[in-house]
PDB file of N, CA and C in Angstrom:
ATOM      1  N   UNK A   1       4.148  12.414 -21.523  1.00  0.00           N
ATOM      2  CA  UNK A   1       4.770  12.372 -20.217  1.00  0.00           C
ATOM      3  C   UNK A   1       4.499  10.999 -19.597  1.00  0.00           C
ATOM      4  N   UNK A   2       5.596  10.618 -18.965  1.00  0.00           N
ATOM      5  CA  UNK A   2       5.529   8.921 -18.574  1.00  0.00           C
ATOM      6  C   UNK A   2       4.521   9.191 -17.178  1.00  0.00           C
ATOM      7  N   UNK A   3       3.515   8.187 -17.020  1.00  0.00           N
ATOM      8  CA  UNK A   3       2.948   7.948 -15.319  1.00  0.00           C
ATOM      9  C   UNK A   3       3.475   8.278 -14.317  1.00  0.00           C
ATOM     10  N   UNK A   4       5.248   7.989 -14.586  1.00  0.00           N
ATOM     11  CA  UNK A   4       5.328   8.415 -12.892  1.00  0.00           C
ATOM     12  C   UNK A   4       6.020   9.804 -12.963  1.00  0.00           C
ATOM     13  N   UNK A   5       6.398  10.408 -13.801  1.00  0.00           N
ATOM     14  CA  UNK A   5       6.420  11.832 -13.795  1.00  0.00           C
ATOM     15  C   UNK A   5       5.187  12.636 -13.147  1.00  0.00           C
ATOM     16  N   UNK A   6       3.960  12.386 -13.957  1.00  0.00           N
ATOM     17  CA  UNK A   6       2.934  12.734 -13.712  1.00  0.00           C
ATOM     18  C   UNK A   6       2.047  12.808 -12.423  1.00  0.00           C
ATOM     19  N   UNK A   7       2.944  11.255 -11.741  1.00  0.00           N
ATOM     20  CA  UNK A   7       1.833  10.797 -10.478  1.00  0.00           C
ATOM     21  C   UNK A   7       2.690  10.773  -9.625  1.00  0.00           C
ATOM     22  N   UNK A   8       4.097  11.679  -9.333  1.00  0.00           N
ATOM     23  CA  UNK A   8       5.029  11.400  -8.182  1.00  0.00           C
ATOM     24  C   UNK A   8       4.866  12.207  -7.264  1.00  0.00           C
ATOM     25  N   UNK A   9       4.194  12.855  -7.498  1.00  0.00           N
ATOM     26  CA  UNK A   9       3.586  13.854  -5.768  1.00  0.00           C
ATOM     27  C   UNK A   9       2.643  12.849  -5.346  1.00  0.00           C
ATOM     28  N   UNK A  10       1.612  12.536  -5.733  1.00  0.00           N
ATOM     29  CA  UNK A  10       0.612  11.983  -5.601  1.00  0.00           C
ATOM     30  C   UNK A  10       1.362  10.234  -4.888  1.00  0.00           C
ATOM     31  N   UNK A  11       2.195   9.848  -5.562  1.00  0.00           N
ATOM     32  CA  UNK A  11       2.808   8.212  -5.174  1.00  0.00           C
ATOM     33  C   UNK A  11       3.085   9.203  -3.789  1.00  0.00           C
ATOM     34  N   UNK A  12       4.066   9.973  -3.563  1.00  0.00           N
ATOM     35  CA  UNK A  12       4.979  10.219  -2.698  1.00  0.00           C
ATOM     36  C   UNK A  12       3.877  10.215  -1.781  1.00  0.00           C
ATOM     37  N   UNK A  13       2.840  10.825  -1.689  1.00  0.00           N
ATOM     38  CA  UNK A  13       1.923  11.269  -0.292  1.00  0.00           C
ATOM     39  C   UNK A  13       1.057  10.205  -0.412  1.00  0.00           C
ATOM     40  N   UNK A  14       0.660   8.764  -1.235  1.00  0.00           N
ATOM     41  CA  UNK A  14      -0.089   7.533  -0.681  1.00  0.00           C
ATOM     42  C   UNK A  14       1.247   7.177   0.489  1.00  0.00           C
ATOM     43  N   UNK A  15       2.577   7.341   0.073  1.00  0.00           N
ATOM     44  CA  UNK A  15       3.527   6.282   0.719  1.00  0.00           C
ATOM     45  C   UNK A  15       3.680   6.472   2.323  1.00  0.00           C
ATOM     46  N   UNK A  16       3.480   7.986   2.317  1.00  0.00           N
ATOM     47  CA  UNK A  16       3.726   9.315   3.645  1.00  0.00           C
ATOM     48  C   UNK A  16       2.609   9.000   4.131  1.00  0.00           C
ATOM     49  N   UNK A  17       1.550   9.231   4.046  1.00  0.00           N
ATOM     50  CA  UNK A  17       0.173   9.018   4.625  1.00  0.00           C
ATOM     51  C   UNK A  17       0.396   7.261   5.220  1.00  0.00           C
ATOM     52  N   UNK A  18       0.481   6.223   4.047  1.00  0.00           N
ATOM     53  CA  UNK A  18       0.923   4.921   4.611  1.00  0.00           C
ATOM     54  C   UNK A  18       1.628   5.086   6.213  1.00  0.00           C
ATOM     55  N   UNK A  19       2.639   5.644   6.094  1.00  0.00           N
ATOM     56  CA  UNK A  19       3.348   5.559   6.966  1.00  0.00           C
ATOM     57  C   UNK A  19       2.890   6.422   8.302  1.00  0.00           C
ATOM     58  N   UNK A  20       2.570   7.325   8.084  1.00  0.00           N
ATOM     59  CA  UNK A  20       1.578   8.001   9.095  1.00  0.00           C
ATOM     60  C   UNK A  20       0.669   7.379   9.968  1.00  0.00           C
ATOM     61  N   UNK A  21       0.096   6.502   8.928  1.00  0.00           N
ATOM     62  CA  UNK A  21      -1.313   5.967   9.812  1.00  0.00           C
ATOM     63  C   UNK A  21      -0.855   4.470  10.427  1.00  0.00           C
ATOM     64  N   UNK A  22       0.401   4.276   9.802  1.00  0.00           N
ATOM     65  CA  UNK A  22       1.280   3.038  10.464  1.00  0.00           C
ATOM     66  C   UNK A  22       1.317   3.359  12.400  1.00  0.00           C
ATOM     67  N   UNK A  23       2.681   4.347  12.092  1.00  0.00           N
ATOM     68  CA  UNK A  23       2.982   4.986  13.111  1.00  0.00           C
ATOM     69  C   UNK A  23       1.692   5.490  14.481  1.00  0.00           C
ATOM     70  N   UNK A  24       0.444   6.003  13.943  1.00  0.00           N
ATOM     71  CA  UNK A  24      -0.345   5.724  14.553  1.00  0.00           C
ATOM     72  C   UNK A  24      -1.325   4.577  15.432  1.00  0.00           C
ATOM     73  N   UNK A  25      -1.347   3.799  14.108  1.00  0.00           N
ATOM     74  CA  UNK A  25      -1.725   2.746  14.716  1.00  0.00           C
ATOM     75  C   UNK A  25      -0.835   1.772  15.632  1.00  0.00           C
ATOM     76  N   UNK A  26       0.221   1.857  15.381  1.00  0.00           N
ATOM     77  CA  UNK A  26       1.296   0.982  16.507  1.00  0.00           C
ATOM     78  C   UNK A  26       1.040   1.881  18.035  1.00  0.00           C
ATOM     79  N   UNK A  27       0.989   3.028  17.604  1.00  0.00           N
ATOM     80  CA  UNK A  27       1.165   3.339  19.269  1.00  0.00           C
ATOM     81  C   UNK A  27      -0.552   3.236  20.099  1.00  0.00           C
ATOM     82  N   UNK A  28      -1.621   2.806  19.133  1.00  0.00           N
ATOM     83  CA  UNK A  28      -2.968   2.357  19.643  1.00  0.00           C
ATOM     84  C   UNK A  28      -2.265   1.182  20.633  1.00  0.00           C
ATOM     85  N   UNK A  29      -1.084   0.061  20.375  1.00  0.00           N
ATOM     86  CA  UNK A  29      -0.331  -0.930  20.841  1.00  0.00           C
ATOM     87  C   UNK A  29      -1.772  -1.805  20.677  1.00  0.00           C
ATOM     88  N   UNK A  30      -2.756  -1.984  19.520  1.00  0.00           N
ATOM     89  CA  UNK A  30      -3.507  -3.214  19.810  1.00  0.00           C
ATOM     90  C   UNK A  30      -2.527  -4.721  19.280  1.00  0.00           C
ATOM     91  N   UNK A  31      -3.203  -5.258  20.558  1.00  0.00           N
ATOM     92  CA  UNK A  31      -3.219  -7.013  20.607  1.00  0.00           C
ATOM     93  C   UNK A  31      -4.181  -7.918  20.051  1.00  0.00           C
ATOM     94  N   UNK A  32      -3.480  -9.019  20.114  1.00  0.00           N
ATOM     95  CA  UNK A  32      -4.376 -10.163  19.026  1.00  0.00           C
ATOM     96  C   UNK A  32      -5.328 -10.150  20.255  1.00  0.00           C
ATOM     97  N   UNK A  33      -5.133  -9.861  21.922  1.00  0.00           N
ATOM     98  CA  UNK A  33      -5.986 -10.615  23.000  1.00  0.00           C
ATOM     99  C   UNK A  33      -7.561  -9.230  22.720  1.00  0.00           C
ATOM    100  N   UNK A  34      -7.206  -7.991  21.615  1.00  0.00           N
ATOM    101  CA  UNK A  34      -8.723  -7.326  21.568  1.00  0.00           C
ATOM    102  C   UNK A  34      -9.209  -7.638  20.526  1.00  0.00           C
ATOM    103  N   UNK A  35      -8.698  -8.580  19.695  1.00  0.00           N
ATOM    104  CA  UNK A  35      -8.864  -9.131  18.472  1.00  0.00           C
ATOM    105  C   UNK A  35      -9.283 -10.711  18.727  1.00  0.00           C
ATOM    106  N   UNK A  36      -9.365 -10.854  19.874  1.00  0.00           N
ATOM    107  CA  UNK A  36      -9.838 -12.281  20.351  1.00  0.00           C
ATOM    108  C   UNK A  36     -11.252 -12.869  20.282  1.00  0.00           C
ATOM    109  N   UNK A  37     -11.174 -14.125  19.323  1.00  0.00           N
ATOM    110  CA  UNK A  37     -12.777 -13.808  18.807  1.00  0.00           C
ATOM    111  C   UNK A  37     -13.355 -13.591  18.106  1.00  0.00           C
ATOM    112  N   UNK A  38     -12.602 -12.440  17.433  1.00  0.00           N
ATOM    113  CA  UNK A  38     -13.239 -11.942  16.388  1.00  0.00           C
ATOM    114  C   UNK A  38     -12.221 -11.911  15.070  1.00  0.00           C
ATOM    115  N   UNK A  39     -11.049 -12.373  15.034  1.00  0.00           N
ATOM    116  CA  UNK A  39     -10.795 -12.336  13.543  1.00  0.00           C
ATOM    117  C   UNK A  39      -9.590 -12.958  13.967  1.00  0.00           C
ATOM    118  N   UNK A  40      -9.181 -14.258  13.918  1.00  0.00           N
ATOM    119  CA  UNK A  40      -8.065 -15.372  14.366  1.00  0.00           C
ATOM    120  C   UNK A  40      -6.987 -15.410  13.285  1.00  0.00           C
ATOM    121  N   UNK A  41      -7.495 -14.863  12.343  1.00  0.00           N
ATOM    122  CA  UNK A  41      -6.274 -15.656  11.564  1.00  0.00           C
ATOM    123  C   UNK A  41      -5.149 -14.713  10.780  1.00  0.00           C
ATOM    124  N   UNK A  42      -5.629 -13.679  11.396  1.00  0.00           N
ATOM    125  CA  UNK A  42      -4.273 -12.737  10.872  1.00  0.00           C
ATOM    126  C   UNK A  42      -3.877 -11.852  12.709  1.00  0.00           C
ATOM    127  N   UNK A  43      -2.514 -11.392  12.172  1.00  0.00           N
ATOM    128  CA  UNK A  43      -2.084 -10.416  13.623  1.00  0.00           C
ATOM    129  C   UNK A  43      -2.785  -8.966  13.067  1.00  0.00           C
ATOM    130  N   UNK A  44      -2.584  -8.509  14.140  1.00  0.00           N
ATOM    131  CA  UNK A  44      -3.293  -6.808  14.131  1.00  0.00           C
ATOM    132  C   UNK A  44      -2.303  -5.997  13.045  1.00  0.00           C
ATOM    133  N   UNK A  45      -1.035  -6.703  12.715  1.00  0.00           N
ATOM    134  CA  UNK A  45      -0.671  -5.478  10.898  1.00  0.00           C
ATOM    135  C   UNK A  45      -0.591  -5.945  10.213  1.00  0.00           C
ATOM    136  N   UNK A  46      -1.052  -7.301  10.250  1.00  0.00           N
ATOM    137  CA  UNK A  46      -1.574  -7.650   8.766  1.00  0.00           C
ATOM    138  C   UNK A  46      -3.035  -6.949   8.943  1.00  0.00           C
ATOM    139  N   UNK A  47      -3.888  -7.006   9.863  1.00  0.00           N
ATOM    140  CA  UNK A  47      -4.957  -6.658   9.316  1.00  0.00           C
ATOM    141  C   UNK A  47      -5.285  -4.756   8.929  1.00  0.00           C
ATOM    142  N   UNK A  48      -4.130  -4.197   9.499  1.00  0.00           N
ATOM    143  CA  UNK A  48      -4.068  -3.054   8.824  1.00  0.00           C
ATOM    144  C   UNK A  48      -3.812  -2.896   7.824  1.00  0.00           C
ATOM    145  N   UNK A  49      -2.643  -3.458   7.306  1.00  0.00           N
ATOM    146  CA  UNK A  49      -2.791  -3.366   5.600  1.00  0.00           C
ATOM    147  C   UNK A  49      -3.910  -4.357   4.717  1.00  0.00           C
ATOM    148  N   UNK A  50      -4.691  -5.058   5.427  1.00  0.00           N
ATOM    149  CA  UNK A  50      -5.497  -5.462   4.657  1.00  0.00           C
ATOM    150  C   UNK A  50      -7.068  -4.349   4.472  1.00  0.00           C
ATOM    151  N   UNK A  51      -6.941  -3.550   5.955  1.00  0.00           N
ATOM    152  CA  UNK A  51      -7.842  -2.629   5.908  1.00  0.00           C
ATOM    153  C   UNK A  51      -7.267  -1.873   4.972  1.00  0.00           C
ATOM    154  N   UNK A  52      -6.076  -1.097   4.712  1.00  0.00           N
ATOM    155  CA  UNK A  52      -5.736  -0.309   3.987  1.00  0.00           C
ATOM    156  C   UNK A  52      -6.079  -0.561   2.492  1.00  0.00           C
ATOM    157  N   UNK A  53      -5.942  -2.034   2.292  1.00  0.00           N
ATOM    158  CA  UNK A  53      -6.008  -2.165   0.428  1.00  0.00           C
ATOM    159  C   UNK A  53      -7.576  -2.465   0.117  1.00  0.00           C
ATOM    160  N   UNK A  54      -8.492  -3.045   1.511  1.00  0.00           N
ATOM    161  CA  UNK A  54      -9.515  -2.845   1.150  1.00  0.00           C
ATOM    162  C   UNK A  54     -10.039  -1.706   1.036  1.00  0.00           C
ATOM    163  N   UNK A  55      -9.544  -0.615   1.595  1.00  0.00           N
ATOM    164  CA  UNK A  55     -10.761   0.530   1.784  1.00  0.00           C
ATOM    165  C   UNK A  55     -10.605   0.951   0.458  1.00  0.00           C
ATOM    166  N   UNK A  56      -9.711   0.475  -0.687  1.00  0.00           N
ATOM    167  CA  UNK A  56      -9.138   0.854  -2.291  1.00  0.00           C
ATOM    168  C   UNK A  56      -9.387   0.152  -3.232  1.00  0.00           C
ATOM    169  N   UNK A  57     -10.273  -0.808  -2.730  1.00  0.00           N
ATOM    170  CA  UNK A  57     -10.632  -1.943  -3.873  1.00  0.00           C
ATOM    171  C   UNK A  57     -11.674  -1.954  -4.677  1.00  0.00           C
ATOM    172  N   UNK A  58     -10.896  -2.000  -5.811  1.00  0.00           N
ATOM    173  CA  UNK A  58     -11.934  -1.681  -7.147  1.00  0.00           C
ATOM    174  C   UNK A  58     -11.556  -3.045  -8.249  1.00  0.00           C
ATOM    175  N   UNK A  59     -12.453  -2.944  -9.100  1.00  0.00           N
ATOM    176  CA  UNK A  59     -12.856  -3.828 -10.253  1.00  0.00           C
ATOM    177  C   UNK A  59     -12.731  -3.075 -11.433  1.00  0.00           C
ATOM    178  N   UNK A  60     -11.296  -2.679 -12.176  1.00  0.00           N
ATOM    179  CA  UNK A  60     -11.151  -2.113 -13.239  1.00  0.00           C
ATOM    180  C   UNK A  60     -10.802  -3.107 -14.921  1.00  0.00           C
ATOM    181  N   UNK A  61     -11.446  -2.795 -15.705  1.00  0.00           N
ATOM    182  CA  UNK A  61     -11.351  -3.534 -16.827  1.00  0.00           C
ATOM    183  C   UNK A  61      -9.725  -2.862 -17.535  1.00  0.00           C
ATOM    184  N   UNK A  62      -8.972  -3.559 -18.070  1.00  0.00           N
ATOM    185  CA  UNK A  62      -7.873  -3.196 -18.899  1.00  0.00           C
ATOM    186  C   UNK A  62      -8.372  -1.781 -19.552  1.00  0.00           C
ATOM    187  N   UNK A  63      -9.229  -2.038 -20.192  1.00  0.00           N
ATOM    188  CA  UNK A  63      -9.283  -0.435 -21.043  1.00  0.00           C
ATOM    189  C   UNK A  63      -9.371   0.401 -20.251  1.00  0.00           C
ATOM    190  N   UNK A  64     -10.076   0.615 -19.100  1.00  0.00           N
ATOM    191  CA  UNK A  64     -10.709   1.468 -18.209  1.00  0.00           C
ATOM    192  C   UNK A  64      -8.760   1.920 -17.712  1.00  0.00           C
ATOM    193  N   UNK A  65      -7.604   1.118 -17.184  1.00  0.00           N
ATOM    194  CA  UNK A  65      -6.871   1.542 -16.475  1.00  0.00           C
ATOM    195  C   UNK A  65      -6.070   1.831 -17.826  1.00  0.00           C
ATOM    196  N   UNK A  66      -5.932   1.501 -19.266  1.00  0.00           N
ATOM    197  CA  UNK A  66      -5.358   1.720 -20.312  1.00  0.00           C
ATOM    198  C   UNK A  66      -5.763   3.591 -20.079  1.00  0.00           C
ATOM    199  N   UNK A  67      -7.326   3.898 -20.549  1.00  0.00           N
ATOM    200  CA  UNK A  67      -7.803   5.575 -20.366  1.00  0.00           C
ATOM    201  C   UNK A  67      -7.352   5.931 -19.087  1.00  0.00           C
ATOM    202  N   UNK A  68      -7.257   5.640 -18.218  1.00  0.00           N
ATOM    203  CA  UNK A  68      -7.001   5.954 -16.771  1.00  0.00           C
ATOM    204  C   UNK A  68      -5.193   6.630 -16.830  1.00  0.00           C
ATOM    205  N   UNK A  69      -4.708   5.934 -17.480  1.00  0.00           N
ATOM    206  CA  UNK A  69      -2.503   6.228 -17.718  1.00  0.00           C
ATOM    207  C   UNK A  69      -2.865   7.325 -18.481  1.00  0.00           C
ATOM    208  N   UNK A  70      -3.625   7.153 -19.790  1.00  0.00           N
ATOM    209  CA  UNK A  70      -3.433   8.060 -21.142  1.00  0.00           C
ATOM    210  C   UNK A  70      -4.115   9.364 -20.594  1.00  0.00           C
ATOM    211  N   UNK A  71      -5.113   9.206 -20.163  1.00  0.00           N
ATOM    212  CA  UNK A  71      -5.501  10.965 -19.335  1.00  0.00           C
ATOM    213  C   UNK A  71      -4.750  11.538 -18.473  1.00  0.00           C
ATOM    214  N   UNK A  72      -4.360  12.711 -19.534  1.00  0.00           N
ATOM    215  CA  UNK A  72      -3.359  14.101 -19.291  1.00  0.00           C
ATOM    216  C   UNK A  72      -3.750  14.949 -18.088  1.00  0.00           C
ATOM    217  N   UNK A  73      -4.840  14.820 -17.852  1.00  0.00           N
ATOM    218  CA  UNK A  73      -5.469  15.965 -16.704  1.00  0.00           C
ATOM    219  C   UNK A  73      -4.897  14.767 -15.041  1.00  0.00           C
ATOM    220  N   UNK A  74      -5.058  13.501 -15.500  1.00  0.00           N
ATOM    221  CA  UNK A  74      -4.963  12.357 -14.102  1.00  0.00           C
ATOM    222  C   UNK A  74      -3.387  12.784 -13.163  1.00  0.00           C
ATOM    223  N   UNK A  75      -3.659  12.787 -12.297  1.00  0.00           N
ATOM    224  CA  UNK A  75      -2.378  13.233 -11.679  1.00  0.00           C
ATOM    225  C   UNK A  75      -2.067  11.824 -10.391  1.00  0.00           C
ATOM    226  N   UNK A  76      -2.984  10.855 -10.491  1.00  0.00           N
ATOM    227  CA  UNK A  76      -3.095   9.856  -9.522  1.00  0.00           C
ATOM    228  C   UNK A  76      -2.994   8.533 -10.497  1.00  0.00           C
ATOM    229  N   UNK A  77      -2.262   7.519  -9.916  1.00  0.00           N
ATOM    230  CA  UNK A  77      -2.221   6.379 -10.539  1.00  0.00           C
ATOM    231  C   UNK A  77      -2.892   5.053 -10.568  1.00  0.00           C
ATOM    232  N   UNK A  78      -3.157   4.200 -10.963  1.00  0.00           N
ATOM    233  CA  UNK A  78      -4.544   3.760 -10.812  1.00  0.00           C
ATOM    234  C   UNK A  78      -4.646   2.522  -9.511  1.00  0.00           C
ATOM    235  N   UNK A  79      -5.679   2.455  -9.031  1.00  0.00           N
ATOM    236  CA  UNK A  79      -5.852   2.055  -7.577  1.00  0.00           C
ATOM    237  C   UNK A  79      -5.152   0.564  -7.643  1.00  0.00           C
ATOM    238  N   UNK A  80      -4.774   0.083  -8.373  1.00  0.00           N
ATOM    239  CA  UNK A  80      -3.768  -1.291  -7.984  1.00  0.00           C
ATOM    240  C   UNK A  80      -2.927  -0.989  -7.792  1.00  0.00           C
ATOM    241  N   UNK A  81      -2.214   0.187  -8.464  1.00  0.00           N
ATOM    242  CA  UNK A  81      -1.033   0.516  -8.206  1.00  0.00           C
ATOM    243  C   UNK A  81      -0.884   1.406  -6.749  1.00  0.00           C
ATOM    244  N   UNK A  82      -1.367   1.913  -6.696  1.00  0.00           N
ATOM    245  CA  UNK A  82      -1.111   3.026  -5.709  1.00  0.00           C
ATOM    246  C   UNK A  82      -1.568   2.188  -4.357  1.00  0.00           C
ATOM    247  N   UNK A  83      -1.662   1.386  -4.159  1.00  0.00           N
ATOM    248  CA  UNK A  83      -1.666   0.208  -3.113  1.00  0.00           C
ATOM    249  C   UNK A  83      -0.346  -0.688  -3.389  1.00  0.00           C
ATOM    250  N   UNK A  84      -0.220  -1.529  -4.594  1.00  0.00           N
ATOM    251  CA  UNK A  84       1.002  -2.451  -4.607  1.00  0.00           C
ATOM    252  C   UNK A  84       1.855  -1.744  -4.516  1.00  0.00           C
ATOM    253  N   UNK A  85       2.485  -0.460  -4.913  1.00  0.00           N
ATOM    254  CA  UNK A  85       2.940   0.130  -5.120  1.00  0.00           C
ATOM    255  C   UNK A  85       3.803   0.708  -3.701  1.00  0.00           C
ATOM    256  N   UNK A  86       2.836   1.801  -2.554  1.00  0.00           N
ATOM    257  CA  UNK A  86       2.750   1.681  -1.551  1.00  0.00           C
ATOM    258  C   UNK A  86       3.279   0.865  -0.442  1.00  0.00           C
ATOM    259  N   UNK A  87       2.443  -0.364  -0.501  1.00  0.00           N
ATOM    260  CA  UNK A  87       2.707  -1.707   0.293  1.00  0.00           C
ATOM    261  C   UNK A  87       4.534  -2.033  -0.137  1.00  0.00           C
ATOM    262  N   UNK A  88       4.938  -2.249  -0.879  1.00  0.00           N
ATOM    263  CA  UNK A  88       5.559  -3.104  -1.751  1.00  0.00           C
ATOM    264  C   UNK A  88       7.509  -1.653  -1.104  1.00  0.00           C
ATOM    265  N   UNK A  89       7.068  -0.542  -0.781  1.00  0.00           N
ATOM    266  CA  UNK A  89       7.659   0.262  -0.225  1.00  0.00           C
ATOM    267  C   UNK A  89       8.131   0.801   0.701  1.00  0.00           C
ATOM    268  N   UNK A  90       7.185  -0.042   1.590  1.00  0.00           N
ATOM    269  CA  UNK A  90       6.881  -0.055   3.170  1.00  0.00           C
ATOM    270  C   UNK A  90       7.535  -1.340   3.755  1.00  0.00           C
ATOM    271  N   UNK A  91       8.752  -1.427   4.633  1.00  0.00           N
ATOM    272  CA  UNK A  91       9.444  -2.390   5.227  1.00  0.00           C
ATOM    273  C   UNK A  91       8.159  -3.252   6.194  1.00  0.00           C
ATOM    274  N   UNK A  92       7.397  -2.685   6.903  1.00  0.00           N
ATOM    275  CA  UNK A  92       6.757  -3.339   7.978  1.00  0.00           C
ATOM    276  C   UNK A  92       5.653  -3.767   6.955  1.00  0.00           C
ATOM    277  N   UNK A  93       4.900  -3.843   6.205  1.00  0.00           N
ATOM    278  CA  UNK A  93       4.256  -4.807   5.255  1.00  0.00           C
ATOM    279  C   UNK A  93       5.132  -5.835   4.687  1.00  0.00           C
ATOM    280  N   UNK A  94       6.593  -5.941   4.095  1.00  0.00           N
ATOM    281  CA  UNK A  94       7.019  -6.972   4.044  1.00  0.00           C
ATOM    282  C   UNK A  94       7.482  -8.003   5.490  1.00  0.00           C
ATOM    283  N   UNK A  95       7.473  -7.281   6.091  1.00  0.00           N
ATOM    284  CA  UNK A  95       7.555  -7.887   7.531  1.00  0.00           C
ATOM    285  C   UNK A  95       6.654  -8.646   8.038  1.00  0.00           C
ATOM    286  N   UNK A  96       5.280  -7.974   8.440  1.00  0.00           N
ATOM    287  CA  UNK A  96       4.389  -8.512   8.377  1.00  0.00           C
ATOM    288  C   UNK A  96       3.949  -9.585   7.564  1.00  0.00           C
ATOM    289  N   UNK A  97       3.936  -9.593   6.468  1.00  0.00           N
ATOM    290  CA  UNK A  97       3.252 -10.845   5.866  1.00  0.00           C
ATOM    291  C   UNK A  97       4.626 -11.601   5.366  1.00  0.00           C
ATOM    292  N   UNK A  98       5.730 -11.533   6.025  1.00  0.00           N
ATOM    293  CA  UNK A  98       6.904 -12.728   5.844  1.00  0.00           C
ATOM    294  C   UNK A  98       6.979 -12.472   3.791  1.00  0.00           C
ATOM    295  N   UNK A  99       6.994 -11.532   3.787  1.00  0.00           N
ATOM    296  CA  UNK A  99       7.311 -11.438   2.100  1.00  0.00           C
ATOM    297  C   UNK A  99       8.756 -12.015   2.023  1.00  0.00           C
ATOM    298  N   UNK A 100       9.051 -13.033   0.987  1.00  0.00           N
ATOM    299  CA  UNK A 100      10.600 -13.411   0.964  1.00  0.00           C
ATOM    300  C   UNK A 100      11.711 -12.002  -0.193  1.00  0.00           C
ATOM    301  N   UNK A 101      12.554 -11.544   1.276  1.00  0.00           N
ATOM    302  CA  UNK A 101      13.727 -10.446   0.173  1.00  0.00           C
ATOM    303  C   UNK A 101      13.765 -11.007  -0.954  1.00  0.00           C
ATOM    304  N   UNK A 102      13.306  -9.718  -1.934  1.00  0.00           N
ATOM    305  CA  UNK A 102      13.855 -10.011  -3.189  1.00  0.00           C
ATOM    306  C   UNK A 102      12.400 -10.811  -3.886  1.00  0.00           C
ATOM    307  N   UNK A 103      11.489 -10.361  -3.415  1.00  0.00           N
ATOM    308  CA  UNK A 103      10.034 -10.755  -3.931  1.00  0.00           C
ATOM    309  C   UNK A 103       9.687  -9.572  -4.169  1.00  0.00           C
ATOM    310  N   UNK A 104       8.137  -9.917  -5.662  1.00  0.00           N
ATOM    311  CA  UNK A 104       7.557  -8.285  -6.243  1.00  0.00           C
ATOM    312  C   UNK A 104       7.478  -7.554  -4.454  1.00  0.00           C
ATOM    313  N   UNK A 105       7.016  -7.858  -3.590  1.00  0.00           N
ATOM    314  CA  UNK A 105       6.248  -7.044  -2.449  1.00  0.00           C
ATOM    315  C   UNK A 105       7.200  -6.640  -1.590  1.00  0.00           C
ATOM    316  N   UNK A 106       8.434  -7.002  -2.016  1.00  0.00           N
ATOM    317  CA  UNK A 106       9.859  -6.796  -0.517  1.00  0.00           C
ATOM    318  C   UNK A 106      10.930  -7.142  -1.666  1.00  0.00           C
ATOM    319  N   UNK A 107      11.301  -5.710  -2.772  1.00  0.00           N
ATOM    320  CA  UNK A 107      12.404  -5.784  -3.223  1.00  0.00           C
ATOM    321  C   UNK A 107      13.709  -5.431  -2.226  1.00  0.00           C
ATOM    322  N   UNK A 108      14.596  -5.947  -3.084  1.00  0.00           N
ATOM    323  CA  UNK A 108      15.519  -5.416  -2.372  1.00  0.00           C
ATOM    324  C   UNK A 108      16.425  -4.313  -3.070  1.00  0.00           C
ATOM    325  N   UNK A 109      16.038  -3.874  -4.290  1.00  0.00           N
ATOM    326  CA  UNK A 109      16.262  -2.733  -4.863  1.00  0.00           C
ATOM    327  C   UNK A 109      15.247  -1.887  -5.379  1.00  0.00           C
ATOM    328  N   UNK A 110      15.556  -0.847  -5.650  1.00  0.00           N
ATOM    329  CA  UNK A 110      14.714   0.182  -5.606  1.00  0.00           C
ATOM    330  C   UNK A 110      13.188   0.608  -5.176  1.00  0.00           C
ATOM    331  N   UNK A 111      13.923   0.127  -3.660  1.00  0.00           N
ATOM    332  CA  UNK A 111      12.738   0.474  -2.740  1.00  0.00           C
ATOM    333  C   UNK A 111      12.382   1.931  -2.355  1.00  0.00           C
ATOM    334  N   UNK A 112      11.683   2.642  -2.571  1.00  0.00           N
ATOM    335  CA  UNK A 112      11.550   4.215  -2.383  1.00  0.00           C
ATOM    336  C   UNK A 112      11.515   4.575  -0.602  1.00  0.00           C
ATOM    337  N   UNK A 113      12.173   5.401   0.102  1.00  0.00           N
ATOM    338  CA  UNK A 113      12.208   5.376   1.127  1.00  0.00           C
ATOM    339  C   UNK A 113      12.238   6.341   1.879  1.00  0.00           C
ATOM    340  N   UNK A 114      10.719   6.923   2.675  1.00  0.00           N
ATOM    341  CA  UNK A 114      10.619   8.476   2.865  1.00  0.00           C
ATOM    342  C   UNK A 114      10.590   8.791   4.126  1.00  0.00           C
ATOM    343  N   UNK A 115      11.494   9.545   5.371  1.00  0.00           N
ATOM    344  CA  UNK A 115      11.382   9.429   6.456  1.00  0.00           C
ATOM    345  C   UNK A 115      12.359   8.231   6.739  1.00  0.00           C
TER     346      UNK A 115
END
């Protein structure tokens, strides 16, 4: 069975949740002026998706994500993906970080699109 057979509930609800905690956090309405001081060099959604891919960041060796696809019981896809993946799906992350249309992170085809 191919990965994304396997891991498309699982993709579908990183993308839903993404978007959830988007929607939340915009209506917090924080400004760069409570962010003043303390972290200059990005706006407040870039630094949400940077919180987002950090709170997922791992150090996997090729073999490790090679066993990681090939295990039958795995129903989740492996943590680079399920972040690039995610991000790369989400209009306001290509927005945010000025991704150019038609780049890996802001295709302009087969963008998955939920809600």
């Amino acid at each position: 069975m191919k990965l994304e057979k396997k891991t498309v509930a699982e993709n579908i609800a990183d993308l839903v949740g993404l978007q959830a905690a988007y929607r939340a956090f915009k209506r917090l309405n924080v400004t760069n002026r409570i962010l003043m001081g303390l972290i200059t060099d990005y706006c407040p959604e870039q630094l949400f998706f940077l919180g987002m891919a950090i709170a997922r960041c791992t150090s996997e060796s090729v073999q490790f994500t090679e066993d990681f696809i090939l295990d039958r019981s795995q129903v989740h896809s492996p943590w680079k993906f399920r972040v690039n993946v995610s991000l790369k799906n989400f209009k306001a992350f290509a927005k945010a970080w000025n991704c150019p249309s038609g780049s890996e992170m802001n295709p302009i085809r087969n963008r998955c699109t939920i809600y």
